[in-house]
Protein backbone atom coordinates (compact mmCIF):
# COMPACT_ATOMS: atom_id res chain seq x y z
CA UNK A 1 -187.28 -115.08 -107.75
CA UNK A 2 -191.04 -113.59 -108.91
CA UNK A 3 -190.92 -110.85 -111.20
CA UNK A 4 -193.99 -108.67 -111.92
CA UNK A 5 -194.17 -108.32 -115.48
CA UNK A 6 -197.38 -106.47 -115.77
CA UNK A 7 -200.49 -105.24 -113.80
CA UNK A 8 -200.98 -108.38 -111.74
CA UNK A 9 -198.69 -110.62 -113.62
CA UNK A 10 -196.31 -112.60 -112.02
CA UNK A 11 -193.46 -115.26 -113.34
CA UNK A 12 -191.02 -116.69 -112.05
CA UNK A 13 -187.43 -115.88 -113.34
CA UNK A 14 -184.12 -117.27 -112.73
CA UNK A 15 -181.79 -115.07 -110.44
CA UNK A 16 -179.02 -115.90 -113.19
CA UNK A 17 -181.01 -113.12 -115.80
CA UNK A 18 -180.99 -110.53 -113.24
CA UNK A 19 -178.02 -108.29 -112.86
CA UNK A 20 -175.82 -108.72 -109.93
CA UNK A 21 -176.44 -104.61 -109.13
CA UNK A 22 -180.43 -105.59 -109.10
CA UNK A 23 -179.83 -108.64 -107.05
CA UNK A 24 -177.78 -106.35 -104.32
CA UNK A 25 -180.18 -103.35 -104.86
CA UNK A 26 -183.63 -105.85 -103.62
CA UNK A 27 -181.13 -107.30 -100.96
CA UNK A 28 -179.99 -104.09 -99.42
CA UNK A 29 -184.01 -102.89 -99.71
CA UNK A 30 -184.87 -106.00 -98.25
CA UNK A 31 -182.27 -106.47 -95.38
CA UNK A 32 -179.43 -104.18 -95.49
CA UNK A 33 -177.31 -107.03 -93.21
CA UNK A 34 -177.97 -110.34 -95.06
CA UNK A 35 -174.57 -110.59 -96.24
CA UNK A 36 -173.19 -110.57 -92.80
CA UNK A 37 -175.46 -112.56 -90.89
CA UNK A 38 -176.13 -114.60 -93.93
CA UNK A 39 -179.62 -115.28 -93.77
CA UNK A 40 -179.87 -115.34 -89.84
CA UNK A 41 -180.46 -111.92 -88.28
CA UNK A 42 -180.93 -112.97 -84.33
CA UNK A 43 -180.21 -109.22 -83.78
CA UNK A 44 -183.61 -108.94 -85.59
CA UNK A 45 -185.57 -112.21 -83.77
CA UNK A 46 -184.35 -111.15 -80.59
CA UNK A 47 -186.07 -107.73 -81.38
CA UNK A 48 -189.36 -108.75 -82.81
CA UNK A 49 -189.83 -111.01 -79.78
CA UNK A 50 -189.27 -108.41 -77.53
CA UNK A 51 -191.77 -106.29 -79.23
CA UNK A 52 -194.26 -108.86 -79.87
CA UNK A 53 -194.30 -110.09 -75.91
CA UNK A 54 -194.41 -106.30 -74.87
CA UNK A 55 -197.47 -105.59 -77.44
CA UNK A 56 -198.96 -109.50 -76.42
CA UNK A 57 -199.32 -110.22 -79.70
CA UNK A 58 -197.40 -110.83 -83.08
CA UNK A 59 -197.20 -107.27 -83.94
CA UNK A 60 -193.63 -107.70 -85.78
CA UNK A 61 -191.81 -110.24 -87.32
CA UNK A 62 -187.82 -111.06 -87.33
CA UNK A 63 -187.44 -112.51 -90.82
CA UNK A 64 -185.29 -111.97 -93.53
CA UNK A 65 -185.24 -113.00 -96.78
CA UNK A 66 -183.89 -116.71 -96.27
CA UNK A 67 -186.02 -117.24 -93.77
């Protein structure tokens, strides 16, 4: 996990110093349904591809943290 520290600064920390409640809070901001698709949203892929082939281009992306 990166941590910003300061203005610009960034260092890596180990999840095991952040608090469970952070870990869940950046999770849920992130990707409010990683802990039921587990790291694999096709929902989300199916959607961005849909978008992107309407738009011909990649306008959108179907990632989630894990991926």
């Amino acid at each position: 996990m990166k941590a910003t520290v300061g203005p610009g600064l960034k260092n890596w920390i180990s999840a095991k110093v952040v608090s469970k409640h952070a870990l869940h809070a950046i999770v849920a901001a992130e990707d409010g349904n990683f802990f039921v698709h587990h790291g694999l949203d096709y929902k989300a892929i199916k959607k961005s591809y849909e978008f992107n082939k309407k738009k011909k281009k990649l306008a959108r992306g179907g990632s989630t943290l894990s991926q």
